[in-house]
Structure formats: C-alpha cells, structure tokens
C-alpha atoms as a PDB file:
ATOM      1  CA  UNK A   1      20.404   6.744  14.412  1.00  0.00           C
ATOM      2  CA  UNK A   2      22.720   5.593  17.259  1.00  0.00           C
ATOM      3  CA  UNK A   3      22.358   9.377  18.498  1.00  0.00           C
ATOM      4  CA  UNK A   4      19.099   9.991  18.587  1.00  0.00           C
ATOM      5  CA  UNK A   5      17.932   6.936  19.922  1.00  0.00           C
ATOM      6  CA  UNK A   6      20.428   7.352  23.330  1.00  0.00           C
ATOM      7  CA  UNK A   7      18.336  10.518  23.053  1.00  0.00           C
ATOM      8  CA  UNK A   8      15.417   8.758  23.142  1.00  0.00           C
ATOM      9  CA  UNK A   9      16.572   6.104  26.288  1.00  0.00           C
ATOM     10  CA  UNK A  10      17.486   9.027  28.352  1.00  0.00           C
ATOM     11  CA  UNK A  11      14.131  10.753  28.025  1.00  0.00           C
ATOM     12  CA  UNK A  12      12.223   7.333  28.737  1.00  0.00           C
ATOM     13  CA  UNK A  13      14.427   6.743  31.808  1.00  0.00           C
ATOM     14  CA  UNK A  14      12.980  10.143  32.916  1.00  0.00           C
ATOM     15  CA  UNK A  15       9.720   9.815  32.075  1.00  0.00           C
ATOM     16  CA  UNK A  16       9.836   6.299  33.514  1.00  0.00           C
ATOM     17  CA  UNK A  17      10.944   7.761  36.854  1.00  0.00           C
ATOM     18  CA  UNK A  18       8.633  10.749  36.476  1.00  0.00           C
ATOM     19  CA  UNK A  19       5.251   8.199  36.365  1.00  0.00           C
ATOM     20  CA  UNK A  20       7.006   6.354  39.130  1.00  0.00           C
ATOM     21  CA  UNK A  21       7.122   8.715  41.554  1.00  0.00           C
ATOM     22  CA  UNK A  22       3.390  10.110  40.764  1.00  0.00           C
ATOM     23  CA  UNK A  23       1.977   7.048  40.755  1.00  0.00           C
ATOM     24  CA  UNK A  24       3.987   7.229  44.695  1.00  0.00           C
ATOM     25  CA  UNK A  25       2.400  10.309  45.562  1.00  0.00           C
ATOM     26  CA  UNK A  26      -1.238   9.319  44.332  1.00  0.00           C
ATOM     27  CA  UNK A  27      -1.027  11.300  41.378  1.00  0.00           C
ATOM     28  CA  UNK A  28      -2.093  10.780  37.799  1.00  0.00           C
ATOM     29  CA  UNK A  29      -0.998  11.841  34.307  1.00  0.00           C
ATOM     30  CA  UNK A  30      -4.033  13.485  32.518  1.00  0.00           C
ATOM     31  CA  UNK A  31      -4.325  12.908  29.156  1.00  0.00           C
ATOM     32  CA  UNK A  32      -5.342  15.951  27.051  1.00  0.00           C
ATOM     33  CA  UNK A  33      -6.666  14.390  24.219  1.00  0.00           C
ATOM     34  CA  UNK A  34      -6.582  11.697  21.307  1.00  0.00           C
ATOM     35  CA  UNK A  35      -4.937  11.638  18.057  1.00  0.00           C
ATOM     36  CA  UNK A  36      -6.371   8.371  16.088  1.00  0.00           C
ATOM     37  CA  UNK A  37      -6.324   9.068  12.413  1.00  0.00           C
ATOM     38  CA  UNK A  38      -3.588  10.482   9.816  1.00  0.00           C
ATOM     39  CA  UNK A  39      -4.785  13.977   9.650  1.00  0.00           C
ATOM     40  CA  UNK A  40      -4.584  14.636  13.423  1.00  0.00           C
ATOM     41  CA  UNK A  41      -1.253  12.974  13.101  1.00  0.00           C
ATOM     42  CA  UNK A  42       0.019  15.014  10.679  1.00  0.00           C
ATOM     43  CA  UNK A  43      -0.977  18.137  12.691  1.00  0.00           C
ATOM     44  CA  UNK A  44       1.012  16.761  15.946  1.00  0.00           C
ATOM     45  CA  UNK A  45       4.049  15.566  13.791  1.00  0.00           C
ATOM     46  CA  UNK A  46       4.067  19.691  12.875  1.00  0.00           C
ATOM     47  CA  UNK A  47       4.061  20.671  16.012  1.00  0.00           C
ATOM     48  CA  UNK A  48       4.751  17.898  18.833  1.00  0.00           C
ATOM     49  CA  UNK A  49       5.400  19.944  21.986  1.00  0.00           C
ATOM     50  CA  UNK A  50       1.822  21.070  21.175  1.00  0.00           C
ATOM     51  CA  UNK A  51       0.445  17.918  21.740  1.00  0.00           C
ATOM     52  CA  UNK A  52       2.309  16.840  24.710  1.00  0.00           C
ATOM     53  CA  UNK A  53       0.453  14.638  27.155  1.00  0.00           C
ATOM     54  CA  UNK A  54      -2.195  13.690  24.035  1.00  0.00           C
ATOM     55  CA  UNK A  55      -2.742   9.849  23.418  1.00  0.00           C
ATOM     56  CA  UNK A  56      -2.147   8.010  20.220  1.00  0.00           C
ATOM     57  CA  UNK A  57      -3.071   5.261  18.180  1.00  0.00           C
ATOM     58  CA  UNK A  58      -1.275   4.462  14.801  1.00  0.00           C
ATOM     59  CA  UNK A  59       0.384   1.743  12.839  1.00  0.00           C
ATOM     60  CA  UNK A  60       4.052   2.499  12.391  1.00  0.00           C
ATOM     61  CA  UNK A  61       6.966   0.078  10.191  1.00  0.00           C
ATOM     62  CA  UNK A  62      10.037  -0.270  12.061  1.00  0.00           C
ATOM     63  CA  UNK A  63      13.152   1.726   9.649  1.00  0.00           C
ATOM     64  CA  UNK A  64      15.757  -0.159  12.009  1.00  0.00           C
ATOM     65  CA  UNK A  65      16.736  -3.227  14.072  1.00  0.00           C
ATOM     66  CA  UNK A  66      15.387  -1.912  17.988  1.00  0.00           C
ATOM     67  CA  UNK A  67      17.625  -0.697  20.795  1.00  0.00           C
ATOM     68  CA  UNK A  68      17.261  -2.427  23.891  1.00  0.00           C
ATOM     69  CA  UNK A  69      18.260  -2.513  27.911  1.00  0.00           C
ATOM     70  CA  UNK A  70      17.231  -3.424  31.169  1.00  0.00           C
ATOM     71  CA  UNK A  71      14.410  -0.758  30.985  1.00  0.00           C
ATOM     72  CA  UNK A  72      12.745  -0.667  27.553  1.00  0.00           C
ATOM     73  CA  UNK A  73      12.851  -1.453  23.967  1.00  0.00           C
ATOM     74  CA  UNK A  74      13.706   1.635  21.533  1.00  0.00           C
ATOM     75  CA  UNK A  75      12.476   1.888  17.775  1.00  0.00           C
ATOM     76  CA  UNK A  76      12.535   4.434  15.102  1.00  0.00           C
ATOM     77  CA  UNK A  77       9.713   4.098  12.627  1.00  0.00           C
ATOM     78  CA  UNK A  78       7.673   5.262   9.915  1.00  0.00           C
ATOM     79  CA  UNK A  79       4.430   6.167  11.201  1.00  0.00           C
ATOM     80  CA  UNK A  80       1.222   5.395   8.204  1.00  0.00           C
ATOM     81  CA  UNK A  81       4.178   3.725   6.188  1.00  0.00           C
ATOM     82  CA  UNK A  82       5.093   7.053   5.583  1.00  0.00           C
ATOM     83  CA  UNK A  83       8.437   8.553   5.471  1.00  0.00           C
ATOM     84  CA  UNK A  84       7.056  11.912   5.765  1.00  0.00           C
ATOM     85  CA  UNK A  85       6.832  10.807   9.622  1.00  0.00           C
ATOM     86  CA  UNK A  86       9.804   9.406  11.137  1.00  0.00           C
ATOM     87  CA  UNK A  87       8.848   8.785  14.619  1.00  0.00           C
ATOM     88  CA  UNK A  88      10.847   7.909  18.380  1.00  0.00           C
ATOM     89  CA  UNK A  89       8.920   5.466  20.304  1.00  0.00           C
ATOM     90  CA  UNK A  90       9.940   3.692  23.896  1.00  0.00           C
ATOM     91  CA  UNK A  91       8.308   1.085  25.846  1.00  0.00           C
ATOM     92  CA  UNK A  92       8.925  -0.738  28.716  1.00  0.00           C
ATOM     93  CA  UNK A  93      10.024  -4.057  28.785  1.00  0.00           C
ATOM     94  CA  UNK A  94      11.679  -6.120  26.400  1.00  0.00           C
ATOM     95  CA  UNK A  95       9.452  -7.018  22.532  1.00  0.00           C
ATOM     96  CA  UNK A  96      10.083  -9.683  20.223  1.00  0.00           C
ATOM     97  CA  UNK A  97       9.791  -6.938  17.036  1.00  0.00           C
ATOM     98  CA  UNK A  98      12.580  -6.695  14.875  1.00  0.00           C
ATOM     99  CA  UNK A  99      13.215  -3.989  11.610  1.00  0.00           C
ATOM    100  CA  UNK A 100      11.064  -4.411   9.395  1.00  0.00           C
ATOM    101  CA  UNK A 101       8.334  -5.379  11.174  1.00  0.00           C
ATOM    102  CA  UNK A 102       4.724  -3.470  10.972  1.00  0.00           C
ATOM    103  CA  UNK A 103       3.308  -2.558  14.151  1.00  0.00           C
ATOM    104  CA  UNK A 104       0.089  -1.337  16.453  1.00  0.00           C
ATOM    105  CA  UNK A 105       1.312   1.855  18.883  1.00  0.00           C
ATOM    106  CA  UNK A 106      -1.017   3.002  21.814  1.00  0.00           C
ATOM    107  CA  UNK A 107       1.133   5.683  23.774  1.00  0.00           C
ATOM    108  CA  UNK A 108       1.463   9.376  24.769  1.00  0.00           C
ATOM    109  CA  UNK A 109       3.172  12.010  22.672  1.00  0.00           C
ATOM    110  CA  UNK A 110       6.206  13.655  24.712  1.00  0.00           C
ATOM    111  CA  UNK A 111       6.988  16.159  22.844  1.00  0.00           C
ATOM    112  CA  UNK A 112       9.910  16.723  19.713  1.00  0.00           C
ATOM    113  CA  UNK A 113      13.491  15.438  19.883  1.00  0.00           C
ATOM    114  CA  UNK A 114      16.423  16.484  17.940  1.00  0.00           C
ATOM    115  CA  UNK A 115      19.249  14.318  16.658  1.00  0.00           C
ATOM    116  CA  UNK A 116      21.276  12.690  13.663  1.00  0.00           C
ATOM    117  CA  UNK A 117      20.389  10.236  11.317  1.00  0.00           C
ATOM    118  CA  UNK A 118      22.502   7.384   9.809  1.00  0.00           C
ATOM    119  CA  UNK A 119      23.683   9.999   7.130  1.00  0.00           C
ATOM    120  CA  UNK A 120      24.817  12.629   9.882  1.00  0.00           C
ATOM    121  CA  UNK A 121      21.480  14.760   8.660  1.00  0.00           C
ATOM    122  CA  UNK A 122      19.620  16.920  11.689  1.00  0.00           C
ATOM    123  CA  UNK A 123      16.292  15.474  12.253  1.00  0.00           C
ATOM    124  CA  UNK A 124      13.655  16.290  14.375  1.00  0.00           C
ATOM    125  CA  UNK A 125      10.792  13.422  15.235  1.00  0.00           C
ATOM    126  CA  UNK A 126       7.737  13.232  17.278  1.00  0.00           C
ATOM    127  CA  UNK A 127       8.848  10.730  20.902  1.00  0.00           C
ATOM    128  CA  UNK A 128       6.142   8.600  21.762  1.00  0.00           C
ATOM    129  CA  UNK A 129       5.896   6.595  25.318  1.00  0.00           C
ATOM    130  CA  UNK A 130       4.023   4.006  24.309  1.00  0.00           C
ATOM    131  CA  UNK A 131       1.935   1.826  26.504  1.00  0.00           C
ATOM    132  CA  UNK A 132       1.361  -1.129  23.949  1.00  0.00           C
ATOM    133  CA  UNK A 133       3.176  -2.543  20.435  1.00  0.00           C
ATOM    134  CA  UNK A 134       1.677  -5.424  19.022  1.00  0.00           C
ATOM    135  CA  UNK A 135       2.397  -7.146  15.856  1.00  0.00           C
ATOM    136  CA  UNK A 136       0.670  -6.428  12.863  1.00  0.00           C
ATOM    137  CA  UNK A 137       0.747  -6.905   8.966  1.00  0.00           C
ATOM    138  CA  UNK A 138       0.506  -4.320   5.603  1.00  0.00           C
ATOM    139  CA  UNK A 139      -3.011  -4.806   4.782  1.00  0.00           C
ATOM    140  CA  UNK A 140      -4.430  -4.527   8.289  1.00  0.00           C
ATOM    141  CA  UNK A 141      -2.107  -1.430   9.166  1.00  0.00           C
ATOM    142  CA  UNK A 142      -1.725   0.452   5.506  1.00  0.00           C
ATOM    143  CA  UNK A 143      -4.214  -0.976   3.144  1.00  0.00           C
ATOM    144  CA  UNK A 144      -7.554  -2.246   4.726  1.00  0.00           C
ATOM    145  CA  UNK A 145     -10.915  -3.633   3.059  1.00  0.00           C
ATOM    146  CA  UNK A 146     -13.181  -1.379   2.305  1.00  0.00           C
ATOM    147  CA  UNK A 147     -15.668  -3.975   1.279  1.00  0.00           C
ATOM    148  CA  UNK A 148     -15.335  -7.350   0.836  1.00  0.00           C
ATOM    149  CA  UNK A 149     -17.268 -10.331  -1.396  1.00  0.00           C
ATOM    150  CA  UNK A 150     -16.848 -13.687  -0.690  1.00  0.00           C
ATOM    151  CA  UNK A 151     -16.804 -15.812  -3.983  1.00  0.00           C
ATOM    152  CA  UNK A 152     -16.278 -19.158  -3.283  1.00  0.00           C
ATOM    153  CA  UNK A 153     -16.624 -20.200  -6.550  1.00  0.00           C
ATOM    154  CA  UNK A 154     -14.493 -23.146  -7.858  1.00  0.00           C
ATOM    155  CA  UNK A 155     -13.678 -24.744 -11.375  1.00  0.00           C
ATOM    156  CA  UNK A 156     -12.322 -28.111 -12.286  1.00  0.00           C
ATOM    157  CA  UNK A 157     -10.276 -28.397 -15.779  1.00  0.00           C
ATOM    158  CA  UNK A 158      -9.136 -32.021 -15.777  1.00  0.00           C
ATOM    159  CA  UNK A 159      -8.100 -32.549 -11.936  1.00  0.00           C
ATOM    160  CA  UNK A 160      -6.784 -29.147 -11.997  1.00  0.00           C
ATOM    161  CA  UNK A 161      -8.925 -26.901  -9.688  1.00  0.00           C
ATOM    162  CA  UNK A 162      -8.891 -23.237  -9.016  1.00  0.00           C
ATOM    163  CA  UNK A 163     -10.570 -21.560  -6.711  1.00  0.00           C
ATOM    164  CA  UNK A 164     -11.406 -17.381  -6.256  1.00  0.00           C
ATOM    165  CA  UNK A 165     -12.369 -17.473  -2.291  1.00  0.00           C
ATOM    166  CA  UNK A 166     -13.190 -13.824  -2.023  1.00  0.00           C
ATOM    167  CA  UNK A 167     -12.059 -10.184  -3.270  1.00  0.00           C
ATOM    168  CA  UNK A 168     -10.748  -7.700  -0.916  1.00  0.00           C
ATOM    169  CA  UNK A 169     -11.418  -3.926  -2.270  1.00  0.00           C
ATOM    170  CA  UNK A 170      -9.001  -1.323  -0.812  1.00  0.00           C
ATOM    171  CA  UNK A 171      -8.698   2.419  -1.355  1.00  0.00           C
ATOM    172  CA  UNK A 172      -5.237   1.611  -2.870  1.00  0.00           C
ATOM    173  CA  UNK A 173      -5.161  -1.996  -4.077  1.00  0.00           C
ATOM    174  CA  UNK A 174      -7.390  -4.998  -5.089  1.00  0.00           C
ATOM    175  CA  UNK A 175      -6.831  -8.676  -3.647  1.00  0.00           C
ATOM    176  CA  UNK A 176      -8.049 -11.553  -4.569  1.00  0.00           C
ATOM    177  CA  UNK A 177      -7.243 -14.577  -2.629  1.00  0.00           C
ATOM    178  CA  UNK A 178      -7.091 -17.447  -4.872  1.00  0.00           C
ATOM    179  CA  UNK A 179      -6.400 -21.546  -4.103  1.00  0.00           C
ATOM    180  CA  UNK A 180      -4.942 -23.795  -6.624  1.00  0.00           C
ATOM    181  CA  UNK A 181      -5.105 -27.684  -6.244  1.00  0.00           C
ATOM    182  CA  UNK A 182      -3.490 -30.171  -8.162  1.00  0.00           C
ATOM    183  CA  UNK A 183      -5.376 -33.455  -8.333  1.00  0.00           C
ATOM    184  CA  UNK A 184      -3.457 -34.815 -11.698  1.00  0.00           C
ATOM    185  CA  UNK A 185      -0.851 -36.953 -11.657  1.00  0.00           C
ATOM    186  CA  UNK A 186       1.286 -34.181 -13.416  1.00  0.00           C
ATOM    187  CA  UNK A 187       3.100 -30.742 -11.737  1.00  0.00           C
ATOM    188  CA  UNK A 188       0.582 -28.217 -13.177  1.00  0.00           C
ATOM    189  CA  UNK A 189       1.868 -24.470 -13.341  1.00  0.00           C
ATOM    190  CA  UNK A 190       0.045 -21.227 -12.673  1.00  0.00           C
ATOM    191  CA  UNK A 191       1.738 -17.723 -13.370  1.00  0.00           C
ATOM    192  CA  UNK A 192      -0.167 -14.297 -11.748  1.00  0.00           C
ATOM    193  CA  UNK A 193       1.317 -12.458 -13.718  1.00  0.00           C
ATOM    194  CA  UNK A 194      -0.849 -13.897 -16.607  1.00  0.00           C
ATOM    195  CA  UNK A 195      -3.911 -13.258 -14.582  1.00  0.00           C
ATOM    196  CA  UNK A 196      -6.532 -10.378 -15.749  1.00  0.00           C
ATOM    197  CA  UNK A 197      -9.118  -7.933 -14.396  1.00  0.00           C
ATOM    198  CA  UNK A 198     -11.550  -6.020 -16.010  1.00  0.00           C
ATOM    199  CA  UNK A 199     -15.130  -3.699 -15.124  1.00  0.00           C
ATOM    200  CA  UNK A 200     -16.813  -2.779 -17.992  1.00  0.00           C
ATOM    201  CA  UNK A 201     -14.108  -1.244 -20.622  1.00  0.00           C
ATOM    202  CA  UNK A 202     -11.838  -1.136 -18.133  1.00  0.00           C
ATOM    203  CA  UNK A 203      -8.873  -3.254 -17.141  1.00  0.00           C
ATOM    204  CA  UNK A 204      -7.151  -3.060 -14.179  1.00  0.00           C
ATOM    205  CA  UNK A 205      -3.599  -3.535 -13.505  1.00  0.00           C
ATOM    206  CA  UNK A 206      -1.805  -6.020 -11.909  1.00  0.00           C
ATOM    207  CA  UNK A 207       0.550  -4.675  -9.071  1.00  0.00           C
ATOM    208  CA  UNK A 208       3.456  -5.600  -7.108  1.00  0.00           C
ATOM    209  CA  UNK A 209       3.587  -4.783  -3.370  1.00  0.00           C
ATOM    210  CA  UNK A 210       6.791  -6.316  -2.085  1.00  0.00           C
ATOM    211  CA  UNK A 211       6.617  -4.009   1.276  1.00  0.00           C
ATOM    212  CA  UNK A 212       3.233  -6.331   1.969  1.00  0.00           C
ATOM    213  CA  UNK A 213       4.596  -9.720   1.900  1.00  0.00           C
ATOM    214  CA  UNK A 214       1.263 -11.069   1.067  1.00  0.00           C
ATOM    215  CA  UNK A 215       1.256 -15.006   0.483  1.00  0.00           C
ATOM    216  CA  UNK A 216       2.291 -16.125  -3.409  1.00  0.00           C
ATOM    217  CA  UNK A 217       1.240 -19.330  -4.632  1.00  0.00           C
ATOM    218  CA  UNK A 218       4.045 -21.022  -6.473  1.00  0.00           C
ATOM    219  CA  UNK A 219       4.245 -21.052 -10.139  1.00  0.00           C
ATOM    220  CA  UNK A 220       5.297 -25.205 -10.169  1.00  0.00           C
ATOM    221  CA  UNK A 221       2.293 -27.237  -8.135  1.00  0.00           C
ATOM    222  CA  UNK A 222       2.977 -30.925  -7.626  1.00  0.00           C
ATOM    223  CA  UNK A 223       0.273 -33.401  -7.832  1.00  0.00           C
ATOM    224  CA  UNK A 224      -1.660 -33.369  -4.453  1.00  0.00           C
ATOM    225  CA  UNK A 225      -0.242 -30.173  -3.486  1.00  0.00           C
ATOM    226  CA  UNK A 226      -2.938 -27.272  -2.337  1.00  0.00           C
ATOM    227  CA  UNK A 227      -1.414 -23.799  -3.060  1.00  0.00           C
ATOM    228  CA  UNK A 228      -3.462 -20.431  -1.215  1.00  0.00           C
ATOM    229  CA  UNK A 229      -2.174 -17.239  -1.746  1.00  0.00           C
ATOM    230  CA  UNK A 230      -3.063 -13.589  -3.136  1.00  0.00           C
ATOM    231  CA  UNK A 231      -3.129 -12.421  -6.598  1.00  0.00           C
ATOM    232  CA  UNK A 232      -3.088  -8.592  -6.449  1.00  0.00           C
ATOM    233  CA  UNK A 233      -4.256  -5.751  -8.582  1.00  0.00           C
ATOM    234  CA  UNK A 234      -4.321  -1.800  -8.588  1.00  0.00           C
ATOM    235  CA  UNK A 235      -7.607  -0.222  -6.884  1.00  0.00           C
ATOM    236  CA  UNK A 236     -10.754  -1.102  -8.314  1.00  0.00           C
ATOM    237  CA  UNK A 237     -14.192   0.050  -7.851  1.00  0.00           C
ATOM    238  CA  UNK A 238     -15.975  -1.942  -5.189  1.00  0.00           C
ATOM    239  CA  UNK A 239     -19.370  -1.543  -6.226  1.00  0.00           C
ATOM    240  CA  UNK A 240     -19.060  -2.485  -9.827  1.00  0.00           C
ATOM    241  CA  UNK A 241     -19.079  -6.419 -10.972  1.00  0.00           C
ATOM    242  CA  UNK A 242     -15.615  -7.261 -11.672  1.00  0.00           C
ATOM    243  CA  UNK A 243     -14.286 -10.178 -14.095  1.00  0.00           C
ATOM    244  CA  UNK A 244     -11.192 -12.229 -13.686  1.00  0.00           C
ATOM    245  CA  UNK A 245      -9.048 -14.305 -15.920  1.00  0.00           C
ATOM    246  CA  UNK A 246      -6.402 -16.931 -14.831  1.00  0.00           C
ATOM    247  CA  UNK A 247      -4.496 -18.767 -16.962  1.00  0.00           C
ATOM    248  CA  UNK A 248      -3.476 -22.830 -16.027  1.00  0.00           C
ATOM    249  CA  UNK A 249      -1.186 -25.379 -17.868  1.00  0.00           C
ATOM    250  CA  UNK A 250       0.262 -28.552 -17.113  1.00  0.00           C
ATOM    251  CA  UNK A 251       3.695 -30.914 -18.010  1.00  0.00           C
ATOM    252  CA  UNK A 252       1.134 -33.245 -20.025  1.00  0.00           C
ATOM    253  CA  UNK A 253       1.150 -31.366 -23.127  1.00  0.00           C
ATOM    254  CA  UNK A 254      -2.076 -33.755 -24.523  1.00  0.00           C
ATOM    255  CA  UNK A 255      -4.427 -31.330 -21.724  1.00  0.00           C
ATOM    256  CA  UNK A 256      -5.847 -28.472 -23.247  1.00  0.00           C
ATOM    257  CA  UNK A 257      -6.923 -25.843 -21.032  1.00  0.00           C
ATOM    258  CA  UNK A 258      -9.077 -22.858 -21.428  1.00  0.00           C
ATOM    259  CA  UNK A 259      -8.731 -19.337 -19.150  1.00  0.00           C
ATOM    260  CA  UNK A 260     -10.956 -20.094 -15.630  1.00  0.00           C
ATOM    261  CA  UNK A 261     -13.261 -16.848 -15.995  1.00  0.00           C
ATOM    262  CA  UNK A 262     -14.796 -16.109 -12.763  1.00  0.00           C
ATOM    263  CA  UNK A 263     -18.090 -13.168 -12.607  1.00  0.00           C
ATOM    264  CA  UNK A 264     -17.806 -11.587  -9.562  1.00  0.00           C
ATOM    265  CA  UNK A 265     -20.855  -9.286  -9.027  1.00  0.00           C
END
C-alpha cells in the first residue's frame, strides 16, 4: 500500500502543478464527461485511461488509515463498498477522515496506476483528483430508502413504552427505527434479536450489518432511561403491509407482558 500510494503523491504533485500553471496562463481543464452511477463506474474502472479528464461522483469506504503531507491527503478505498473497485484518490489539503470511514468523492479520473498491495500482489486502480470528500454514513452511501412510512405509533405495557417511529425500505435491507422508554421503577430489558417480521406468509429475516454501525438500543434500560436505535431486517417489499413483533420483560417478575404487535400498512 505504502508503494502505490507514493505513486499516487507523485502524480498529484504533478497534476497539482499542471492546474497551477493553466490556471497562470488563462487556461482551463475541460471536462469530458460524467460518471455518476455504478454501471458507468464499472465501465471506467475497466478501462481508466479511457476516461481521463471525465468527472465523478461516488461513495467510496476508506481500506486504510490516509497518507498525508504538506500538499494533500492520500486514501485508498473501496468505491460502492465494493472490493471489486479498489480506487487511488488525492486531494488537496489536509481531512479529518480516518480508515474506516465512508465517504462522498467529487473529482476527475486521471487515468490507471500500477503498484503493490500490502500482500506484495500487482494491482492496478483507477486515480482520482478529487475536488471534494465529505463525510458520510452506510445507509446514505450503500443502502438508501427506497420508500419510507412514518409510523409513529406507540404502546404502553405497564410504564414500559415502545415506540416503531418509521420503516425504512431498501433494495438490500429493512430498518425500522424503534424507541424504548422505561417509565417503571424497574431496569426493563429488550432483545432484537427476539423481534419478528412478517407480509402475508412470509417472514422476513433479521440481519446483522456490522459494516453499518447503525445505532443499537441496549438490551438492559434503567428506569427513566429513553433508548432510540434501529432494529434491522433482510429486504422486504415496500408496497406490501408489513407486521412486527417485539418482545419486552422486566426485573419485576409479578409484570406480565404480551408481544407489542405493530400493523404497518
């Protein structure tokens, strides 16, 4: 990795001096084109040098902690979350990202460069200039809404409350963000992994997504304690009503408590 980002430095200190000096002498780098969406991606990360000069737009997870100088910051990244596209990208100046990190690229493609990995494997990866890198997150970059239904519904089983706020279809996934309140005098629990969904005959799965880092309400709630988070399930189908089951219990063993069923049409 070393390698082939001192690659990538030395080719943004020259393209850093070549936009200098035309931005001197009046002139202007054209830009041949746009690349916005995965497929056109995929067709430049065939053939970079073909699609020198063109602009692009992608979300990209950083593999490894950034190089940095004087001049610019230096990642290596998976663009689409995809390992199938291990992309260079410079920028000028010096960004608060770090690995691991999911991020926003606006830049220019420069073309293919040739190096070693951390394993001493040849690789060869799309460089990107990039003009912008902002901080993102997974669902926003890798999994977005499709459609969305608010819920707000809410139900109250002796002081303990739970509350379905609104379901978040994706093509790949299913969230629903759910708050838990404790107004007992007792720590109450609530385990996801317990919770169900169905449409029709059908029940979807519950899934794990550790790569997202989506919020987890804690299985132990102390009294007066508000817990928000995301309970999360494989894809379902947004136009169909969908029916949830969560399960509650508390340290008073003399409650009894029945599943909080939610409809959501």
């Amino acid at each position: 990795m070393k390698k082939i980002i001192a690659i990538l430095i030395s080719m943004f200190l020259i393209f850093t001096i070549g936009c200098s000096n035309a931005k001197e002498s009046g002139g202007k780098i054209e830009s041949k084109g746009q690349i916005k969406t995965q497929q056109e991606f995929s067709k430049m990360y065939s053939s970079p040098d073909k699609y020198k000069d063109y602009e692009v737009d992608f979300y990209a997870k950083i593999l490894f902690e950034p190089e940095k100088d004087d001049d610019g910051t230096y990642i290596q990244c998976y663009a689409y979350d995809n390992d199938n596209y291990n992309t260079l990208v410079g920028i000028e100046g010096d960004l608060d990202i770090k690995e691991g990190d999911i991020v926003h690229i606006k830049g220019v493609v420069k073309g293919a460069q040739e190096g070693e990995n951390m394993m001493g494997a040849t690789i060869t990866a799309p460089v990107i200039m990039a003009n912008n890198i902002d901080k993102s997150d997974y669902a926003t970059a890798f999994a977005p809404a499709v459609k969305t239904k608010e819920v707000n519904q809410e139900q109250n089983q002796h002081g303990y409350v739970l509350k379905v706020n609104k379901v978040e279809f994706a093509e790949n996934e299913t969230r629903i963000h759910v708050t838990v309140t404790n107004n007992t005098k007792d720590k109450i629990n609530f385990y996801s992994f317990n919770a169900k969904a169905t449409q029709g005959s059908t029940q979807i799965k519950e899934k794990d997504n550790f790569d997202a880092k989506y919020k987890e309400i804690e299985s132990e709630i102390m009294p007066g304690i508000t817990e928000e988070g995301i309970v999360l399930f494989e894809k379902a189908d947004k136009d169909q009503p969908l029916k949830l089951y969560f399960e509650g219990s508390s340290e008073n063993y003399d409650l009894d408590f029945q599943p909080f069923v939610f409809d959501v049409q």
